[in-house]
PDB file of N, CA and C in Angstrom:
ATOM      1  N   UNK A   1     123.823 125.453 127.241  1.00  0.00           N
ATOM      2  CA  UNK A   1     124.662 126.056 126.220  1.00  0.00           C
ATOM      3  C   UNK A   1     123.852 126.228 124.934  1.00  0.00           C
ATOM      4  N   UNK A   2     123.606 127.342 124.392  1.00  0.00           N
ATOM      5  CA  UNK A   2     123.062 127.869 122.883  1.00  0.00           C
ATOM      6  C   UNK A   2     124.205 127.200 122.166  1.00  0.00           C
ATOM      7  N   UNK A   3     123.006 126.190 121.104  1.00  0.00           N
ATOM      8  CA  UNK A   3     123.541 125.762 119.864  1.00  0.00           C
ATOM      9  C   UNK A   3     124.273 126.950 119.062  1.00  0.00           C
ATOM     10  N   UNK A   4     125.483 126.340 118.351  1.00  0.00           N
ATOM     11  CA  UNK A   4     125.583 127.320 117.500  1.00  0.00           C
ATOM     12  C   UNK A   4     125.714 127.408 116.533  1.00  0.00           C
ATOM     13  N   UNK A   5     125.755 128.832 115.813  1.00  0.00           N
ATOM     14  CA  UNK A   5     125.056 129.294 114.565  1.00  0.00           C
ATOM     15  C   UNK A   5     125.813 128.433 113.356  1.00  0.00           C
ATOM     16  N   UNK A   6     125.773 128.501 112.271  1.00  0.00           N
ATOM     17  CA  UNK A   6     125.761 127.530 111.165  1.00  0.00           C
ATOM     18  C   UNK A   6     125.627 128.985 109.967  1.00  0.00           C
ATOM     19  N   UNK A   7     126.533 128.457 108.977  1.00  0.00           N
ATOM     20  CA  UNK A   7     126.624 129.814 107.865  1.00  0.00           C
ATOM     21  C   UNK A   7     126.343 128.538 106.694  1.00  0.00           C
ATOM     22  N   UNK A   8     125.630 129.425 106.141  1.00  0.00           N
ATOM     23  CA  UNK A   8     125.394 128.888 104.214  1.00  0.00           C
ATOM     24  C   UNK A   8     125.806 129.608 103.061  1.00  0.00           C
ATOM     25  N   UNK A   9     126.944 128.770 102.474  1.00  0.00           N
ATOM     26  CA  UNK A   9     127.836 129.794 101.086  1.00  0.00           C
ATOM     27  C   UNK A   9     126.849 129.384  99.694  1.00  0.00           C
ATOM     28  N   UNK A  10     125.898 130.133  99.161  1.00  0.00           N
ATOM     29  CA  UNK A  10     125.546 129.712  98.025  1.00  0.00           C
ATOM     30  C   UNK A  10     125.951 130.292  96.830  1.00  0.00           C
ATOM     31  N   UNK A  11     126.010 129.493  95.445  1.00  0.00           N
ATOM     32  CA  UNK A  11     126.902 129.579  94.351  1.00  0.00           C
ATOM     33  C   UNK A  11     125.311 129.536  92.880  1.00  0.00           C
ATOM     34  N   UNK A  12     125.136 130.228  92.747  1.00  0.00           N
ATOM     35  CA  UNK A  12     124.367 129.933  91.270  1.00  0.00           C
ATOM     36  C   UNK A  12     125.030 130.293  90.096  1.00  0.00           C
ATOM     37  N   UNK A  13     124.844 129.619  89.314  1.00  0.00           N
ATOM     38  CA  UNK A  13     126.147 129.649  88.104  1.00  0.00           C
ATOM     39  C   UNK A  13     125.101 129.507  86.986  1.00  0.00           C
ATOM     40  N   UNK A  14     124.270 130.635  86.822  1.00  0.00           N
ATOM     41  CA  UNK A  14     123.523 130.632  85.864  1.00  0.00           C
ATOM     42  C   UNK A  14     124.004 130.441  84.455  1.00  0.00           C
ATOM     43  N   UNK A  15     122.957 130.063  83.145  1.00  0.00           N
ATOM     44  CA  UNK A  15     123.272 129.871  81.608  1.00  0.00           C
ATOM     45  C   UNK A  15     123.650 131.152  81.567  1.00  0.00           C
ATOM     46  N   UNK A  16     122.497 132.163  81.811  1.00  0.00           N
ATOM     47  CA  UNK A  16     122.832 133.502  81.149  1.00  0.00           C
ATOM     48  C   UNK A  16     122.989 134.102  82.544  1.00  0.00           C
ATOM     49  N   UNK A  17     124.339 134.762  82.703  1.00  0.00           N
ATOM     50  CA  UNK A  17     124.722 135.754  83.953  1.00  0.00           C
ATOM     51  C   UNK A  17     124.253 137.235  83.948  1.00  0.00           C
ATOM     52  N   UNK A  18     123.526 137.449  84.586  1.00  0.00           N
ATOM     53  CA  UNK A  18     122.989 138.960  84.898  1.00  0.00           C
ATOM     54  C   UNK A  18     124.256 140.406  85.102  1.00  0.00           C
ATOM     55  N   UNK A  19     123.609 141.022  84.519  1.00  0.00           N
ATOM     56  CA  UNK A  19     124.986 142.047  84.882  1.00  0.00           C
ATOM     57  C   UNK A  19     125.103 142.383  86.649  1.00  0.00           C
ATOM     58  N   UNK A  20     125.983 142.684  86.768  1.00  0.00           N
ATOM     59  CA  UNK A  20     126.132 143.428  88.407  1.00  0.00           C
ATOM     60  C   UNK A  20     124.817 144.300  88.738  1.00  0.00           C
ATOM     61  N   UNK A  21     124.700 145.328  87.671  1.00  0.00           N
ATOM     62  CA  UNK A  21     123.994 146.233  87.977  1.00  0.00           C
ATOM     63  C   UNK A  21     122.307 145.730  88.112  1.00  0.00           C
ATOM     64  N   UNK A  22     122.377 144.782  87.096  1.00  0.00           N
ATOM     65  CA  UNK A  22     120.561 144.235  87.282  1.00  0.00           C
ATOM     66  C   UNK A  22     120.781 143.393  88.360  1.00  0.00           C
ATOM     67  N   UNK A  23     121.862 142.117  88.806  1.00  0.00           N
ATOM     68  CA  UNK A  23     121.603 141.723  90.364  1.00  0.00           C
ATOM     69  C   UNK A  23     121.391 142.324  91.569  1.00  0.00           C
ATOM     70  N   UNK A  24     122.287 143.777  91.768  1.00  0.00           N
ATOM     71  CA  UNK A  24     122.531 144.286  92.484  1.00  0.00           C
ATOM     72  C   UNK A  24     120.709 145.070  93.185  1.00  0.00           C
ATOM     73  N   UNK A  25     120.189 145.239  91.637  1.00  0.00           N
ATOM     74  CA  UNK A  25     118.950 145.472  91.372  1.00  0.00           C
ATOM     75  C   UNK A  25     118.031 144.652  92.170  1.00  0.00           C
ATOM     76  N   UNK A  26     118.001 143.663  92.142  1.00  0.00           N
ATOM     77  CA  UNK A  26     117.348 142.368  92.555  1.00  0.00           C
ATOM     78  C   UNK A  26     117.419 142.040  94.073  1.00  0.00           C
ATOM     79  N   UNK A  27     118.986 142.665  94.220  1.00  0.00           N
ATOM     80  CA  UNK A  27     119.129 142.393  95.674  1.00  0.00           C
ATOM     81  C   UNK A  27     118.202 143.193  96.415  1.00  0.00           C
ATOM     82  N   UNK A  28     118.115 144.356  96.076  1.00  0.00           N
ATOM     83  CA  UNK A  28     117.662 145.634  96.536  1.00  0.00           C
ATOM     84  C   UNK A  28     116.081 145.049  96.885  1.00  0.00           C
ATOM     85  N   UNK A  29     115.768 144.679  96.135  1.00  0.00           N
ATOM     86  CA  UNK A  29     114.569 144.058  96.546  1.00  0.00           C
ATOM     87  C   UNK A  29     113.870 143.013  97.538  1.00  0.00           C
ATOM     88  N   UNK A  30     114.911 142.788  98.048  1.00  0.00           N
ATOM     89  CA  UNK A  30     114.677 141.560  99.035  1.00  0.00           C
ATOM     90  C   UNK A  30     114.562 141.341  99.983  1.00  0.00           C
ATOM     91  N   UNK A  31     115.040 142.496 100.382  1.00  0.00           N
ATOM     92  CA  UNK A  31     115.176 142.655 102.117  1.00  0.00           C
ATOM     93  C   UNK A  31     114.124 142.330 102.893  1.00  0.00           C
ATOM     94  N   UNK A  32     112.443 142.509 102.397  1.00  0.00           N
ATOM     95  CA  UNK A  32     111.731 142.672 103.155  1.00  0.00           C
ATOM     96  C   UNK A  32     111.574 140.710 103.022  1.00  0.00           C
ATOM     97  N   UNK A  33     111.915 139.995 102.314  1.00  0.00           N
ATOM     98  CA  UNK A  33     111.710 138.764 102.405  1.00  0.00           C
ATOM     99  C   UNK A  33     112.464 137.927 102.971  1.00  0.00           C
ATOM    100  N   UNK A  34     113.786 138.950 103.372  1.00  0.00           N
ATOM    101  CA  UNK A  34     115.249 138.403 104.337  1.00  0.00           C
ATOM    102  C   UNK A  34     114.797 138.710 105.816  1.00  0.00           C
ATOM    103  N   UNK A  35     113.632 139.722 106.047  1.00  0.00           N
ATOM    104  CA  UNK A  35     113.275 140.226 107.294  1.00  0.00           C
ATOM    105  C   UNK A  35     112.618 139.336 107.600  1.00  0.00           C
ATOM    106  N   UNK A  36     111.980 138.673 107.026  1.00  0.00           N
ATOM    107  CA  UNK A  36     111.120 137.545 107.792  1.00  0.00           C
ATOM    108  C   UNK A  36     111.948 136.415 107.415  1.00  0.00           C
ATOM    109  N   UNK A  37     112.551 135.969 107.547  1.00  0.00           N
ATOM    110  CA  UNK A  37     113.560 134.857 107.915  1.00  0.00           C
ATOM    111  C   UNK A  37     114.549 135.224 109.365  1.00  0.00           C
ATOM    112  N   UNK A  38     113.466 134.643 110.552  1.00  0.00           N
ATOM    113  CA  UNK A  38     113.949 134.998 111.559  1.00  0.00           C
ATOM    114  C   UNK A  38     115.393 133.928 111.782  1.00  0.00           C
ATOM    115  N   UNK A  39     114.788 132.865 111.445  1.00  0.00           N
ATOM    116  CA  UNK A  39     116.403 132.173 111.311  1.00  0.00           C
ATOM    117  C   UNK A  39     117.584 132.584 110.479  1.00  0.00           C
ATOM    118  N   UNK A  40     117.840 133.340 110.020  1.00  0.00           N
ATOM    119  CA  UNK A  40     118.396 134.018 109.345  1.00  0.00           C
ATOM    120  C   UNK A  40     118.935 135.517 110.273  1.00  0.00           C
ATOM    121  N   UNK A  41     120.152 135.333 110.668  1.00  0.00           N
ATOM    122  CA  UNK A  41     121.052 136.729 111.186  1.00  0.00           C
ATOM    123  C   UNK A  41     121.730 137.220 110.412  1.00  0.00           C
ATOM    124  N   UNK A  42     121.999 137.165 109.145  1.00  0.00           N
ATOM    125  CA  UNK A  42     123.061 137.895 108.341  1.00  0.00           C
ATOM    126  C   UNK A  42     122.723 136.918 106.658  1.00  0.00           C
ATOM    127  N   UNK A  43     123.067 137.902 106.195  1.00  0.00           N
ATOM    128  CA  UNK A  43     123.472 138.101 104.767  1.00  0.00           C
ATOM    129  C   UNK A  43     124.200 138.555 103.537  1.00  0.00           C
ATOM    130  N   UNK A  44     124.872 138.322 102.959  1.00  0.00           N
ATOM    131  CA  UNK A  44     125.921 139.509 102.428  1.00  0.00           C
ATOM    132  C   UNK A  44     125.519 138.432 100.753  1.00  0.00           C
ATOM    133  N   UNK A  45     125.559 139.529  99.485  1.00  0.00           N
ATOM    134  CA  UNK A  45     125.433 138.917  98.331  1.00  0.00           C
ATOM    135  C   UNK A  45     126.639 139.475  97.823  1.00  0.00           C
ATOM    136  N   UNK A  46     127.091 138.291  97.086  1.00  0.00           N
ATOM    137  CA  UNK A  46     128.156 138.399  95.838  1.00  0.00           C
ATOM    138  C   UNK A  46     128.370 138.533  94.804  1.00  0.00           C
ATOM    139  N   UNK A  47     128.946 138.849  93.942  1.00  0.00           N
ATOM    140  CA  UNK A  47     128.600 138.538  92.543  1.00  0.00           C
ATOM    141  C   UNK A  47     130.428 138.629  91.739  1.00  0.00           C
ATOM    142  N   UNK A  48     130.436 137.628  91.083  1.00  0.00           N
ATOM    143  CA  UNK A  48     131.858 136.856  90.284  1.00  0.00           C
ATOM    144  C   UNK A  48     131.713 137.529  88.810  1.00  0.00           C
ATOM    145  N   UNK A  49     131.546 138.065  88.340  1.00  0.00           N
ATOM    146  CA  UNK A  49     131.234 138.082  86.710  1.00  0.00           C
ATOM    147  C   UNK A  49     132.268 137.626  85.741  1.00  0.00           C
ATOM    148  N   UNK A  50     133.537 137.454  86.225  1.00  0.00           N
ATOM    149  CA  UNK A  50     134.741 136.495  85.670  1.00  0.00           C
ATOM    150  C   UNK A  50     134.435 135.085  85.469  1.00  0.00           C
ATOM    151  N   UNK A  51     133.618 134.478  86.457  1.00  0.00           N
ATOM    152  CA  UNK A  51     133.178 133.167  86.732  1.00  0.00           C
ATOM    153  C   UNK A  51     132.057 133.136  86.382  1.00  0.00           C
ATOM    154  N   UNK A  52     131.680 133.926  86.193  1.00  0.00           N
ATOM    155  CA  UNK A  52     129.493 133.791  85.988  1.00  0.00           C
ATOM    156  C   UNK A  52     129.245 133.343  87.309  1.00  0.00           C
ATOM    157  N   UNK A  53     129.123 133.884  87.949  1.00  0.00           N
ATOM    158  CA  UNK A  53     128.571 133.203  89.472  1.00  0.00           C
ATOM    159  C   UNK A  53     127.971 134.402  90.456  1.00  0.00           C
ATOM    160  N   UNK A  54     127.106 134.228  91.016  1.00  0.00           N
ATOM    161  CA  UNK A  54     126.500 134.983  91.974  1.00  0.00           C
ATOM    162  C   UNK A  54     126.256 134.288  93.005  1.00  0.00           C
ATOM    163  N   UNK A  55     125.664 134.824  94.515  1.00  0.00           N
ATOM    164  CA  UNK A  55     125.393 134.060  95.521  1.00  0.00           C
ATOM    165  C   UNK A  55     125.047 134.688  96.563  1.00  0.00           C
ATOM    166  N   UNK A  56     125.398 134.226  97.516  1.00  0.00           N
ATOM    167  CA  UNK A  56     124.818 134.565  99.167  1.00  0.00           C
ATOM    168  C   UNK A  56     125.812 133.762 100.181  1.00  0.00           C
ATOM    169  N   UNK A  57     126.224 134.637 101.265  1.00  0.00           N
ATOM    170  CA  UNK A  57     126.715 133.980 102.379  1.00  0.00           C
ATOM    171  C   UNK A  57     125.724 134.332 103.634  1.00  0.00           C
ATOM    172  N   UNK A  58     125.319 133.410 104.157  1.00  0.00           N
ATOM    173  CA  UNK A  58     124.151 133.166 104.801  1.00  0.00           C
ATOM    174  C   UNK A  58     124.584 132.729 106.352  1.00  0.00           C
ATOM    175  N   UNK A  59     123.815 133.817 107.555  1.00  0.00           N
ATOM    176  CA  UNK A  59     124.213 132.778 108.943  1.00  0.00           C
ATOM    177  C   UNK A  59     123.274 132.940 109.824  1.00  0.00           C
ATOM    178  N   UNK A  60     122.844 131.604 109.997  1.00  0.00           N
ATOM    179  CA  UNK A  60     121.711 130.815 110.649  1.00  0.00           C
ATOM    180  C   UNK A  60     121.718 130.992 112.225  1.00  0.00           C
ATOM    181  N   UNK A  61     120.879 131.145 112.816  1.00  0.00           N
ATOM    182  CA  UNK A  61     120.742 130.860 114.384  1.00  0.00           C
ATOM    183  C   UNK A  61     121.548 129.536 114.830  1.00  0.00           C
ATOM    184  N   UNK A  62     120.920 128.465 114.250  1.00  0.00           N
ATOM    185  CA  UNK A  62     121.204 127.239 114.531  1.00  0.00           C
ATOM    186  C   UNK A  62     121.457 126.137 113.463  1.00  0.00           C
ATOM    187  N   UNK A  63     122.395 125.422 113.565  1.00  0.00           N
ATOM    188  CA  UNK A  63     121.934 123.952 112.676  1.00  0.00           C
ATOM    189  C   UNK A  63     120.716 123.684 112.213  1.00  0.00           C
ATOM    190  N   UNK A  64     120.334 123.287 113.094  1.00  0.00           N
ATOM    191  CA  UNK A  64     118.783 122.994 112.910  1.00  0.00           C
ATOM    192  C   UNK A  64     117.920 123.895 112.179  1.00  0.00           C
ATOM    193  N   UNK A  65     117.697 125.411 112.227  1.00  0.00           N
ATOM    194  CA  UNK A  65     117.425 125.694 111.887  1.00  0.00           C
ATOM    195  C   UNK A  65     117.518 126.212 109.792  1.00  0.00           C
ATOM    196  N   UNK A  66     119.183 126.145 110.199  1.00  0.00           N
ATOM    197  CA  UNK A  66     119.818 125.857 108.497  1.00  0.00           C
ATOM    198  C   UNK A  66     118.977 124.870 107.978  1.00  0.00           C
ATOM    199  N   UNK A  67     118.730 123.387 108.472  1.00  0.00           N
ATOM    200  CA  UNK A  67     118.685 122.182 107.953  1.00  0.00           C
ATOM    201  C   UNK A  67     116.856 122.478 107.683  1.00  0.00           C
ATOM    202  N   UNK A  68     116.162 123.086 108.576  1.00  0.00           N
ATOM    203  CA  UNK A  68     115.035 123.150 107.872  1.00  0.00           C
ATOM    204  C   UNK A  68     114.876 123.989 107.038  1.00  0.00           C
ATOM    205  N   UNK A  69     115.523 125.154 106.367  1.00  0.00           N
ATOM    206  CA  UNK A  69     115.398 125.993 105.519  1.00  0.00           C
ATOM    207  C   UNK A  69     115.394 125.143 104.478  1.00  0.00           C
ATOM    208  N   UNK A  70     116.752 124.636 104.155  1.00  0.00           N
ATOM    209  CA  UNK A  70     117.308 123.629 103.429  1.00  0.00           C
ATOM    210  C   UNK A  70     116.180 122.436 102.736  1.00  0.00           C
ATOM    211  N   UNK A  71     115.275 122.384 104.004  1.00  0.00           N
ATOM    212  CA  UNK A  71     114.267 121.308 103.877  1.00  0.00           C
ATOM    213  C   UNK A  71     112.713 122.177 103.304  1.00  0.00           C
ATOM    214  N   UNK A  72     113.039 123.507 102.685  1.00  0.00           N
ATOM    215  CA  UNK A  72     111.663 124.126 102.648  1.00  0.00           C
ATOM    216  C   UNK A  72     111.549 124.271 101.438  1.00  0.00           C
ATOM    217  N   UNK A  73     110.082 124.393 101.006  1.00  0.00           N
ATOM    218  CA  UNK A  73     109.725 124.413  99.804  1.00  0.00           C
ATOM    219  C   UNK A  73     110.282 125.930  98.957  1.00  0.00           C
ATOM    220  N   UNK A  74     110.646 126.763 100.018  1.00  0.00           N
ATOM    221  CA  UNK A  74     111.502 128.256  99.515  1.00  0.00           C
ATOM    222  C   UNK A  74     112.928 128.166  98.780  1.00  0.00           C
ATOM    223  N   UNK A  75     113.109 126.957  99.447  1.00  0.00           N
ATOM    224  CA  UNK A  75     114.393 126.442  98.632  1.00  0.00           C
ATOM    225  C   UNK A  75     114.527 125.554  97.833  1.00  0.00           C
ATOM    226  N   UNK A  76     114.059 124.835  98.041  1.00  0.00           N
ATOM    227  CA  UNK A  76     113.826 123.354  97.336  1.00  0.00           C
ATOM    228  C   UNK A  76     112.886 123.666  95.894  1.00  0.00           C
ATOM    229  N   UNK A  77     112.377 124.578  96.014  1.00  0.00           N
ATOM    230  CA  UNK A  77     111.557 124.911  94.837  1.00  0.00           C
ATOM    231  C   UNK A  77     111.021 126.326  94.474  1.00  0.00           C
ATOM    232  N   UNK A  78     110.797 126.993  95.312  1.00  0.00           N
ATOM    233  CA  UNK A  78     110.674 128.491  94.854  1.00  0.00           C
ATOM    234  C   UNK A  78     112.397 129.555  94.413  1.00  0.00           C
ATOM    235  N   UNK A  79     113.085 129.486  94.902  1.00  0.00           N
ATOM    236  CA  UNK A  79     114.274 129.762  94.487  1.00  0.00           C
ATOM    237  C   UNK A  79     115.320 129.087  93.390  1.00  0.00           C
ATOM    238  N   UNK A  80     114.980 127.946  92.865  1.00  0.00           N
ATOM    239  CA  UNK A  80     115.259 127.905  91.607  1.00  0.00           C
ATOM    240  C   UNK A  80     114.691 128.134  90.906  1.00  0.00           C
ATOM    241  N   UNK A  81     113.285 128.242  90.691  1.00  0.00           N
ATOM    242  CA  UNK A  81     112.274 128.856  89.599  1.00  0.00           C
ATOM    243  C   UNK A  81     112.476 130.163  89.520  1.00  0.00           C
ATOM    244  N   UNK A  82     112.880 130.974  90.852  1.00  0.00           N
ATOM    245  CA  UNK A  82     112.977 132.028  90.870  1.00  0.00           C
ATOM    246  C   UNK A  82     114.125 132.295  89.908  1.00  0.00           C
ATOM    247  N   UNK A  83     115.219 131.869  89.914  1.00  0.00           N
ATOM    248  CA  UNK A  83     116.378 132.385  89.575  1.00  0.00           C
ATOM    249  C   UNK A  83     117.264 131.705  88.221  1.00  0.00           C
ATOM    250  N   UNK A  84     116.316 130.473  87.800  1.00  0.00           N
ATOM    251  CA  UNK A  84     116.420 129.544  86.637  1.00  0.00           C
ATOM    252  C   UNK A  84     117.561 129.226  86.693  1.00  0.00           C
ATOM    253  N   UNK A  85     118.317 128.644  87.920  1.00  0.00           N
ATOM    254  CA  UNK A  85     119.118 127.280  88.164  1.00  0.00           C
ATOM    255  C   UNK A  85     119.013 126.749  89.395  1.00  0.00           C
ATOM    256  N   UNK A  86     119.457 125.436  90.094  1.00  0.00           N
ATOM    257  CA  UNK A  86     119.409 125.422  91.113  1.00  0.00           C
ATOM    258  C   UNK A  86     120.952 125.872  91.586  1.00  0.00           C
ATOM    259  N   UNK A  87     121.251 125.668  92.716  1.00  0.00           N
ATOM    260  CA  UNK A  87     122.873 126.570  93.288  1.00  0.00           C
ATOM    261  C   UNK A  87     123.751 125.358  93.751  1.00  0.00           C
ATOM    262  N   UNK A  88     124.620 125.531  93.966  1.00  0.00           N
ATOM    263  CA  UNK A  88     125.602 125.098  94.677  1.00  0.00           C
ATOM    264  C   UNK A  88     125.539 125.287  95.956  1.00  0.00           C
ATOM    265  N   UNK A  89     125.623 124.491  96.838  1.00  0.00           N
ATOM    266  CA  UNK A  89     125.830 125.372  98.326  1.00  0.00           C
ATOM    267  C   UNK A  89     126.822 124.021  99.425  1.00  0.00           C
ATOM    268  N   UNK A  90     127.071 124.965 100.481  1.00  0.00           N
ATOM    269  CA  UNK A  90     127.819 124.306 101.551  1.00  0.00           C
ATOM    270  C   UNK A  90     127.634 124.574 102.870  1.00  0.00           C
ATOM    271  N   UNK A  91     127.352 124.009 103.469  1.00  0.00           N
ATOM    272  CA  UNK A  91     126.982 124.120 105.082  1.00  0.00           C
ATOM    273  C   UNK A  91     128.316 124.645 105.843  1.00  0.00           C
ATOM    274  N   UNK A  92     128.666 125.515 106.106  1.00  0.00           N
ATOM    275  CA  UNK A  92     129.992 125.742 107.159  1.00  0.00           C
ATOM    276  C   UNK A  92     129.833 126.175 108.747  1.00  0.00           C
ATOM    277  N   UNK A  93     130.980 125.859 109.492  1.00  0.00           N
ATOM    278  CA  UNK A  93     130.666 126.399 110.706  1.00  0.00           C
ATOM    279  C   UNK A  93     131.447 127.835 110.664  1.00  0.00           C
ATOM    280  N   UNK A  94     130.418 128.409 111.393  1.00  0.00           N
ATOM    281  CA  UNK A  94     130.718 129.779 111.631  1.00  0.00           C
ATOM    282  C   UNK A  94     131.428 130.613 112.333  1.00  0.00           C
ATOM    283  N   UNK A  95     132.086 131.153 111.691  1.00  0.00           N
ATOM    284  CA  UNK A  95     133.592 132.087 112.650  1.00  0.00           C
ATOM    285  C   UNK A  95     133.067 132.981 112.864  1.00  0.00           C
ATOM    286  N   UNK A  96     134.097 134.467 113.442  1.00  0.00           N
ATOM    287  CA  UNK A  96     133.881 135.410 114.396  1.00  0.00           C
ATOM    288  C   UNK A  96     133.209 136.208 112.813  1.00  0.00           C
ATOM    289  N   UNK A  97     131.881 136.804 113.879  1.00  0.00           N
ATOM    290  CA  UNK A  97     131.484 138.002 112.607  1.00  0.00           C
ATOM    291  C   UNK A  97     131.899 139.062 113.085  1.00  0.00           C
ATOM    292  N   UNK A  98     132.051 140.241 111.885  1.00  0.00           N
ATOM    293  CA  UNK A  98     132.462 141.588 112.666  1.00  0.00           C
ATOM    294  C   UNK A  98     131.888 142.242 111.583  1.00  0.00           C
ATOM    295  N   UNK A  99     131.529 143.456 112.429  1.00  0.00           N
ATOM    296  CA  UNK A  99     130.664 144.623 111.384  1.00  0.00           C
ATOM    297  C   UNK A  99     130.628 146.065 112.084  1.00  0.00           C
ATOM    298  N   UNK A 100     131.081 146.975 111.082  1.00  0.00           N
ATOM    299  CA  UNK A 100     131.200 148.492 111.529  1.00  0.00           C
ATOM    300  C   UNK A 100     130.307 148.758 112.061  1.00  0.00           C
ATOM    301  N   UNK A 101     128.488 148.991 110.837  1.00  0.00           N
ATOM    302  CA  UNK A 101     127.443 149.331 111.276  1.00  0.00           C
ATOM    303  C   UNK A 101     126.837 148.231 110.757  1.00  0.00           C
ATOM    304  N   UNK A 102     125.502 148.231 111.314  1.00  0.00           N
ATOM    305  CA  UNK A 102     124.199 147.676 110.962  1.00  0.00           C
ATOM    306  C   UNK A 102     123.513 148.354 110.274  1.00  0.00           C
ATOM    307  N   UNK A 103     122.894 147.247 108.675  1.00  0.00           N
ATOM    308  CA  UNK A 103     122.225 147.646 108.002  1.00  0.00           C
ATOM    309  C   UNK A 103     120.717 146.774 108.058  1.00  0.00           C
ATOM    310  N   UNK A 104     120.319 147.482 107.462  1.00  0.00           N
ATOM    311  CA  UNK A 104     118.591 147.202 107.971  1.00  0.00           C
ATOM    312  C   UNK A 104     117.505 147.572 106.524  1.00  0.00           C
ATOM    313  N   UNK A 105     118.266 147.694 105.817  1.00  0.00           N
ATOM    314  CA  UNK A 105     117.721 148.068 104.662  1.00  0.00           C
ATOM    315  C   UNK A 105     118.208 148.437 103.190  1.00  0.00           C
ATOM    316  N   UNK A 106     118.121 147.771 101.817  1.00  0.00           N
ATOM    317  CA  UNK A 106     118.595 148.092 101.189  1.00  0.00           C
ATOM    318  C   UNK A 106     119.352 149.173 100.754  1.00  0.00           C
ATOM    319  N   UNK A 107     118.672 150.727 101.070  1.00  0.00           N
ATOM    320  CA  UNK A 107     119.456 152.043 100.949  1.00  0.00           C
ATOM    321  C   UNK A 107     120.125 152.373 101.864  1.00  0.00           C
ATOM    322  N   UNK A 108     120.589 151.218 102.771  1.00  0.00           N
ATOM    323  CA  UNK A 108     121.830 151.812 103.680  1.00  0.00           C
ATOM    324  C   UNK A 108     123.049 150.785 103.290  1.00  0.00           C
ATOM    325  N   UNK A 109     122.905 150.251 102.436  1.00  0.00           N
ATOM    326  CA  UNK A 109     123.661 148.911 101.762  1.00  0.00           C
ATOM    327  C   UNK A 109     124.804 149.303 100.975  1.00  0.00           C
ATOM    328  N   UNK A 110     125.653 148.872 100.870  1.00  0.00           N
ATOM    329  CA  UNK A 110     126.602 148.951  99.716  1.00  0.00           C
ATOM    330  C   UNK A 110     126.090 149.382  98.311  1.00  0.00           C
ATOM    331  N   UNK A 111     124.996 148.978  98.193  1.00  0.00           N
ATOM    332  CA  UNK A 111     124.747 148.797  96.758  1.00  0.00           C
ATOM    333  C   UNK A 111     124.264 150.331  96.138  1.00  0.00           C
ATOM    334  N   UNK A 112     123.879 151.213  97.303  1.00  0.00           N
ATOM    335  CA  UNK A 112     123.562 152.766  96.866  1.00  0.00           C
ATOM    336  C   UNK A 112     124.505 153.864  97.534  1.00  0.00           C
ATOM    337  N   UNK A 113     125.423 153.183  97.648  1.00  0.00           N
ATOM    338  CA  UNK A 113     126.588 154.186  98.202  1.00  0.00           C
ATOM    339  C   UNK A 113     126.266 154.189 100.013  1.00  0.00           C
TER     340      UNK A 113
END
């Protein structure tokens, strides 16, 4: 039986909150660093601007594999420097995903129509 997958809700609640339009910016940029996160099947970013909060809902191959992300220096230390806080986050188990199409690249994303 395949372990199964494991989702990560992250919360950064920065001092100074970025507008939509400069995160959205940011997101756009990332993809090619979400492509090589083979443990990594999905991604979707958020953004609260009522709350000051931005984030990521994240879903993992495996436990295990969550728990070493979790355990990597990409997280543990390059992504708060990156983003000048550390986040909030929560390990959840993962329900049914569903999706119209597959995106594969920032300009097929929400974020450019």
């Amino acid at each position: 039986m395949a372990e199964e997958k494991r989702a990560l809700w992250v919360v950064f609640q920065p001092q100074q909150m970025p507008s939509t339009q400069e995160l959205r910016a940011q997101f756009s940029t990332s993809y090619p660093a979400f492509a090589e996160m083979a443990a990594v099947e999905y991604k979707c970013w958020w953004v609260d601007q009522e709350q000051g909060q931005w984030g990521a809902f994240y879903l993992f191959r495996s436990a295990a594999e969550l728990q070493a992300y979790l355990a990597s220096d990409r997280w543990t230390k390059v992504i708060p420097e990156k983003y000048g806080c550390t986040p909030f986050w929560r390990v959840l188990e993962a329900g049914l995903v569903l999706s119209k199409q597959v995106i594969t690249q920032a300009g097929g994303s929400w974020q450019t129509g």
